[in-house]
C-alpha atoms as a PDB file:
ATOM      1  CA  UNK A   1      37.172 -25.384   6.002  1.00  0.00           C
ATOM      2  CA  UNK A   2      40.573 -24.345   5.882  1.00  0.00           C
ATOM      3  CA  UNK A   3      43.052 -24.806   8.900  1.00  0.00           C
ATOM      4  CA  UNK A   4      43.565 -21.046   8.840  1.00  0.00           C
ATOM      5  CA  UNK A   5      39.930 -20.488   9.946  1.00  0.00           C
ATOM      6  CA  UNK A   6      39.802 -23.509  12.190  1.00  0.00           C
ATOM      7  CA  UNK A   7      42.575 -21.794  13.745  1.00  0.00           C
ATOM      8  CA  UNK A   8      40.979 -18.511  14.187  1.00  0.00           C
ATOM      9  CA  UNK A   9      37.574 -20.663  15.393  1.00  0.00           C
ATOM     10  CA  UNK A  10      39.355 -22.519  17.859  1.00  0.00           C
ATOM     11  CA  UNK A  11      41.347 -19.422  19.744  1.00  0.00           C
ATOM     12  CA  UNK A  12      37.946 -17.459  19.439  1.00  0.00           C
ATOM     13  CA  UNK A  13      36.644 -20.321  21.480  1.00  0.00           C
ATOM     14  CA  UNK A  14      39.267 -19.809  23.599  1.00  0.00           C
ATOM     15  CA  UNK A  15      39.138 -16.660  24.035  1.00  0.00           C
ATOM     16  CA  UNK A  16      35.354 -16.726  24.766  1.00  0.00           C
ATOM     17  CA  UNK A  17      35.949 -19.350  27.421  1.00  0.00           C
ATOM     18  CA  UNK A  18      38.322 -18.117  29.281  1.00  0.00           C
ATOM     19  CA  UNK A  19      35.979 -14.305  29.372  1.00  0.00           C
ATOM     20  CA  UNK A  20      33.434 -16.129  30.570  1.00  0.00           C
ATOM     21  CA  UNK A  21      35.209 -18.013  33.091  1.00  0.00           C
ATOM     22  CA  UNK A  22      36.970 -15.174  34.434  1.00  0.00           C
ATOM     23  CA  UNK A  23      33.486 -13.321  34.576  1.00  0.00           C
ATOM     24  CA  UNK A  24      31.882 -16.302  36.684  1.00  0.00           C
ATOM     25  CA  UNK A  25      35.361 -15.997  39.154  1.00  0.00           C
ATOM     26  CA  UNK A  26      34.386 -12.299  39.473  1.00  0.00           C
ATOM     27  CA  UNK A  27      30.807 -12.493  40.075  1.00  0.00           C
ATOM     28  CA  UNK A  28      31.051 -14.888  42.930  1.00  0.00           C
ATOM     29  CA  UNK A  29      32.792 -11.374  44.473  1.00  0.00           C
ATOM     30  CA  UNK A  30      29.684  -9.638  44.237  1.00  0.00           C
ATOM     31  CA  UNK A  31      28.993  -6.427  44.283  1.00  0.00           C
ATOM     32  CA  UNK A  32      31.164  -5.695  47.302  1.00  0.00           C
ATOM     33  CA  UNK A  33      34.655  -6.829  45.686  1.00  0.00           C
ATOM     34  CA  UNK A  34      33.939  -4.716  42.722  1.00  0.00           C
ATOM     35  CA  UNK A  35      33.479  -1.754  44.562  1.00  0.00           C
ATOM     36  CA  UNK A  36      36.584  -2.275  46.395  1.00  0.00           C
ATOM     37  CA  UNK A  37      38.204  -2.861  42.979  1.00  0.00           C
ATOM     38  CA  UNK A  38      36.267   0.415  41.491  1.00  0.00           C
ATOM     39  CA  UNK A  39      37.683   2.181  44.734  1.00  0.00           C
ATOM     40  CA  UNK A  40      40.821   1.211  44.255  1.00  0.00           C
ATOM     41  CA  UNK A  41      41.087   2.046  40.632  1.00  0.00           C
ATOM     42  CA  UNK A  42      39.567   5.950  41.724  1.00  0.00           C
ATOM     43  CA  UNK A  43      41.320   6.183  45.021  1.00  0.00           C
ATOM     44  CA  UNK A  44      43.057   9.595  45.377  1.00  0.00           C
ATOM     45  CA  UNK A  45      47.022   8.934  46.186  1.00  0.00           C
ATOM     46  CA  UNK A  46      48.047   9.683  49.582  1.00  0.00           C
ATOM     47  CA  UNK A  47      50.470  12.312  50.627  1.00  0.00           C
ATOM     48  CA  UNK A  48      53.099  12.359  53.951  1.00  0.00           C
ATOM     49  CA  UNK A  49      55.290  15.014  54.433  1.00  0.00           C
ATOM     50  CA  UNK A  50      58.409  14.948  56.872  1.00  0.00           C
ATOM     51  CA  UNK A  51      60.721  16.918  58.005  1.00  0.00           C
ATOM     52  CA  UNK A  52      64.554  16.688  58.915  1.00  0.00           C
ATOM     53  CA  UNK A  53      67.006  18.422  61.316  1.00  0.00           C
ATOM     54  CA  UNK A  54      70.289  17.825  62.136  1.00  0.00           C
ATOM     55  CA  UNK A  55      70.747  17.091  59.158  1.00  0.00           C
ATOM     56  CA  UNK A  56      74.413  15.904  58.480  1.00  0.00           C
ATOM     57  CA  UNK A  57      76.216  14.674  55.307  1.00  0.00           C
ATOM     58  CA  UNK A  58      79.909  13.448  56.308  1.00  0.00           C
ATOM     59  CA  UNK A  59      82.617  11.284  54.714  1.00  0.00           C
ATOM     60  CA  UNK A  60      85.540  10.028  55.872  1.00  0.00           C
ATOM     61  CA  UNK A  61      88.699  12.146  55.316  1.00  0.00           C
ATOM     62  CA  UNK A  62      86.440  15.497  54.074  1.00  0.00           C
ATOM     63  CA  UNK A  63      85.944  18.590  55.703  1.00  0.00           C
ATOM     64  CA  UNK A  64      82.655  20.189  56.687  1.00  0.00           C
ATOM     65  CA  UNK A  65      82.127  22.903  53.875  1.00  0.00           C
ATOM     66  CA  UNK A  66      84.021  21.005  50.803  1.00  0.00           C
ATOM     67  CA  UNK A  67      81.593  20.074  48.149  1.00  0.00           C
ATOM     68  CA  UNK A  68      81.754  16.217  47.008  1.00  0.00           C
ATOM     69  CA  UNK A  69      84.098  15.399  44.604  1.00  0.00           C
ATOM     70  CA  UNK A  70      83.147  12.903  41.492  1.00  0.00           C
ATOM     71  CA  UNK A  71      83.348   9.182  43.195  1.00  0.00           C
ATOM     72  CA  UNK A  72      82.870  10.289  46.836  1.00  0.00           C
ATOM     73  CA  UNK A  73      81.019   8.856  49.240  1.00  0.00           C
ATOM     74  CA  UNK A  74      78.812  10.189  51.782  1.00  0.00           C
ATOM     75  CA  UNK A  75      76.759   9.338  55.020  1.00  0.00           C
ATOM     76  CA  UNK A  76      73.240  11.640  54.884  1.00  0.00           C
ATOM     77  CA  UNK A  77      71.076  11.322  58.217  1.00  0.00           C
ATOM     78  CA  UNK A  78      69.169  12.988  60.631  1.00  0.00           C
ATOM     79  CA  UNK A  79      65.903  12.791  62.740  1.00  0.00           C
ATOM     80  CA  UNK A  80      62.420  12.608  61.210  1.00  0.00           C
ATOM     81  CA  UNK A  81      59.152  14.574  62.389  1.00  0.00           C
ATOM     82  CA  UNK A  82      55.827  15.365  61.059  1.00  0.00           C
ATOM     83  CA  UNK A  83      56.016  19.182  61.597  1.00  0.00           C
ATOM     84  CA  UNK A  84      59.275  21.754  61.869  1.00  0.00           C
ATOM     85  CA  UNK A  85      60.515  20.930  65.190  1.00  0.00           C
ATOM     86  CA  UNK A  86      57.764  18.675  66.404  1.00  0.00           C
ATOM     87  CA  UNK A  87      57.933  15.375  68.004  1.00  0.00           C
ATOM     88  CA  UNK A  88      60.637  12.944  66.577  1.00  0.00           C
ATOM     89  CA  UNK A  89      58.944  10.199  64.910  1.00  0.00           C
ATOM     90  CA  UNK A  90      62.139   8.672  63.318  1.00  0.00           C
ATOM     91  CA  UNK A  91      65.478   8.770  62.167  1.00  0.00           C
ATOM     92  CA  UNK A  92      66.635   9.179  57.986  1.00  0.00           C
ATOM     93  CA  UNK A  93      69.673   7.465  56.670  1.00  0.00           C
ATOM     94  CA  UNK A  94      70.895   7.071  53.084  1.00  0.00           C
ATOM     95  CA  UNK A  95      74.014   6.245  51.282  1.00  0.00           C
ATOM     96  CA  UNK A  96      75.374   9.151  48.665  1.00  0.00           C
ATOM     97  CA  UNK A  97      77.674   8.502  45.554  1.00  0.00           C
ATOM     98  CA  UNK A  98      78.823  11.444  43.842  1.00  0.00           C
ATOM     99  CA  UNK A  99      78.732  11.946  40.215  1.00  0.00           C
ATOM    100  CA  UNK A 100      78.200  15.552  38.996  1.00  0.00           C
ATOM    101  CA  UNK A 101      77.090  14.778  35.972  1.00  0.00           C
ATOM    102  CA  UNK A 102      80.159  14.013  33.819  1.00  0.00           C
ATOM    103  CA  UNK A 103      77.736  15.629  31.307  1.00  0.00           C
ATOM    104  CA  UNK A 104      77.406  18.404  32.507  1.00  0.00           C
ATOM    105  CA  UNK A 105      74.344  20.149  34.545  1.00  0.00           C
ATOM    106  CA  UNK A 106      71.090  20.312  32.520  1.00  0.00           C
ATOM    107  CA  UNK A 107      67.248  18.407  32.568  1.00  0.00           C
ATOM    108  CA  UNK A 108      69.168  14.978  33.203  1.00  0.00           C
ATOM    109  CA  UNK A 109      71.951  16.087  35.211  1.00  0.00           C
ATOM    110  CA  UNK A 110      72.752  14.006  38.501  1.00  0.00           C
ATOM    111  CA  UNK A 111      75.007  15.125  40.646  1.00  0.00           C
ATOM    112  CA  UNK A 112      74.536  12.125  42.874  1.00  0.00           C
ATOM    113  CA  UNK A 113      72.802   8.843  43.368  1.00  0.00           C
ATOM    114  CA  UNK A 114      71.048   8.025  46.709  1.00  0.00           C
ATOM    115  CA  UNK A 115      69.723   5.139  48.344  1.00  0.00           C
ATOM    116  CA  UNK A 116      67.034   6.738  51.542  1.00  0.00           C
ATOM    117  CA  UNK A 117      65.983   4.785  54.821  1.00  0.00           C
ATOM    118  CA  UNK A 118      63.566   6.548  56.345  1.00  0.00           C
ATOM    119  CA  UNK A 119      62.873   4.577  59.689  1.00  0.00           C
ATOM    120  CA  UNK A 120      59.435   5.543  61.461  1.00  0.00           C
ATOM    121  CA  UNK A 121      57.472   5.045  64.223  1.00  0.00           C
ATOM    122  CA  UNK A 122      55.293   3.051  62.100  1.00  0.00           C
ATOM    123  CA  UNK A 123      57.558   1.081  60.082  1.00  0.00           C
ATOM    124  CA  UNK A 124      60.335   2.074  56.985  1.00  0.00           C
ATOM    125  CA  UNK A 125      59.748   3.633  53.670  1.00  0.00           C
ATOM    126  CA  UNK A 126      62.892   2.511  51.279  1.00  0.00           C
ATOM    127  CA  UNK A 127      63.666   5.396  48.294  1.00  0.00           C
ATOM    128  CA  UNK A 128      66.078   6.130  45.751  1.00  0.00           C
ATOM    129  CA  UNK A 129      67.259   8.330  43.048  1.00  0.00           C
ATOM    130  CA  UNK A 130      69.196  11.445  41.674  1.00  0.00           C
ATOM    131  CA  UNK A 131      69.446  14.906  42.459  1.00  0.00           C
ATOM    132  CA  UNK A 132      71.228  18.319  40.848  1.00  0.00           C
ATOM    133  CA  UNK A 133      71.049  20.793  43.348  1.00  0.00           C
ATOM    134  CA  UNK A 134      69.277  21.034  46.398  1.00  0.00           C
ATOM    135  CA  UNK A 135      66.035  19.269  45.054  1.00  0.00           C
ATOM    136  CA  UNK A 136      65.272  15.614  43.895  1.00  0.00           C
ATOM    137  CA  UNK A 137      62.954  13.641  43.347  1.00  0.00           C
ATOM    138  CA  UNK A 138      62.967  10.096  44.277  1.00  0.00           C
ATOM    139  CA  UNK A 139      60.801   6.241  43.642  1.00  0.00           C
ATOM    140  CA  UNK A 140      59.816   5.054  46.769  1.00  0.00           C
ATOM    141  CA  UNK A 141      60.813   1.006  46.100  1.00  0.00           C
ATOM    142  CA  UNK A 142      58.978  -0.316  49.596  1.00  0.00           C
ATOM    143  CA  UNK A 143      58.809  -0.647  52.869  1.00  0.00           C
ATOM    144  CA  UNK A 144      58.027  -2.245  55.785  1.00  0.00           C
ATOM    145  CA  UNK A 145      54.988  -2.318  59.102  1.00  0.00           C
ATOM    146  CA  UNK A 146      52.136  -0.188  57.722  1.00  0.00           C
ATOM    147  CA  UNK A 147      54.357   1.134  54.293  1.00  0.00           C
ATOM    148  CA  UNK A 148      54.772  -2.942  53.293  1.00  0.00           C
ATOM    149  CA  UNK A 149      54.207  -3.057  49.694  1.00  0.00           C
ATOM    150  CA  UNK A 150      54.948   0.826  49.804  1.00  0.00           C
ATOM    151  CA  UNK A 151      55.353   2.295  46.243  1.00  0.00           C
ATOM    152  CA  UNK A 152      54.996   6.172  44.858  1.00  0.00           C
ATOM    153  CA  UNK A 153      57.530   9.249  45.088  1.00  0.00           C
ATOM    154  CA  UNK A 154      58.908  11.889  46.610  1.00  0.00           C
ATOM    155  CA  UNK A 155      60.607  15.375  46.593  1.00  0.00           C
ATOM    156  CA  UNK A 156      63.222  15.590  48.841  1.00  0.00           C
ATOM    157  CA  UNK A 157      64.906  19.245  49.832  1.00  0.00           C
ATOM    158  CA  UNK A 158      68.103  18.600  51.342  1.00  0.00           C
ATOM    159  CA  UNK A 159      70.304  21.385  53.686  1.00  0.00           C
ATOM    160  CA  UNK A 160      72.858  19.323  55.508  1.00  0.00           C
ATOM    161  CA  UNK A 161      75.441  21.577  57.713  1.00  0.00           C
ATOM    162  CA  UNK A 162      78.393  20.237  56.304  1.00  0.00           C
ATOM    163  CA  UNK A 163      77.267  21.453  52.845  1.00  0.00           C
ATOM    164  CA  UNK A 164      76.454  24.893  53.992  1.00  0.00           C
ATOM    165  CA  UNK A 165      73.199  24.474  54.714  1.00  0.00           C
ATOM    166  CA  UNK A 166      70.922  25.130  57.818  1.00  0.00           C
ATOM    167  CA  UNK A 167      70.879  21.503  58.354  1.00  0.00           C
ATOM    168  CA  UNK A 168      67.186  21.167  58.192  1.00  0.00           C
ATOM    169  CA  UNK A 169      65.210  18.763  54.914  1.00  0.00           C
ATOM    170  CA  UNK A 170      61.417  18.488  53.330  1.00  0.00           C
ATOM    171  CA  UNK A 171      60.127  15.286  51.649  1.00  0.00           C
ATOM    172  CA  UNK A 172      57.192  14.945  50.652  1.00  0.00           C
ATOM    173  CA  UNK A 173      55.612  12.043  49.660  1.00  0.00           C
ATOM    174  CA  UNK A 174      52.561  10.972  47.172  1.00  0.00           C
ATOM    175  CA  UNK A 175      52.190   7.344  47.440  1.00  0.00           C
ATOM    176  CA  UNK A 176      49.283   5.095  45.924  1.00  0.00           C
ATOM    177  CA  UNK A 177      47.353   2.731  47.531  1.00  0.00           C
END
């Protein structure tokens, strides 16, 4: 016998071994943990939707209605509830850096980067991303209280005052379990 195909006979040994090992781990489940695991595979993501008023975008030194110039740096917050003008449930903050696109605009145009904090009744969601225009769409990297371990996206419509808008946002989230 060749060491070639003792190799290959050894490592397919292996291989079989550690299967069936990692078959006997999962069978001592039962058929309980693998339905969780099949429900967790087939679960449908979940969705949240927010939205924002008084919405503000400032900087220090810039006048409300002057669009941000490449390297500037804005404050973006405002309060959080589950329906237009319902019961606040939380507060939004996030840290803007302007870019517009030194590339010009097009499919991966950003105008800006932006780290979100969206602070909730219930605990935080962290986000970030780009935008060009009034819409983005954003990772959600985590969170905290019942979003701990927190992952998915988001689209995020924007309208702060200070930008000409009515000062109002959207985001809406799909986030997997």
């Amino acid at each position: 016998m060749s060491s070639e195909s003792s190799k290959a006979t050894r490592t397919t040994l292996l291989k079989r071994g550690l299967f069936l090992m990692g078959a006997a781990v999962g069978l001592q489940g039962g058929p309980a943990a693998a339905a969780a695991l099949g429900a967790a595979k087939t679960a449908a993501p979940a969705t949240l939707t927010l939205h924002g008023r008084s919405w503000h975008a400032q900087a220090q030194g810039r006048r409300a209605g002057v669009l941000p110039a490449r390297g500037d740096r804005l404050s973006v917050f405002g309060e959080l509830s589950l329906k237009p003008g319902g019961k606040k449930m939380g507060e939004f903050y996030s840290a803007y850096f302007s870019h517009l696109s030194p590339f010009g605009a097009g499919s991966h145009a950003a105008a800006g980067i932006e780290v979100h904090t969206f602070n909730l009744d219930d605990g935080t969601i962290l986000g970030q991303g780009s935008h060009w225009g009034e819409e983005g769409t954003y990772a959600v990297v985590g969170g905290t209280g019942r979003y701990s371990g927190a992952r998915g996206s988001y689209v995020a419509r924007q309208r702060p005052i200070e930008l000409g808008g009515d000062g109002t946002a959207d985001f809406v989230f799909t986030l997997a379990d």
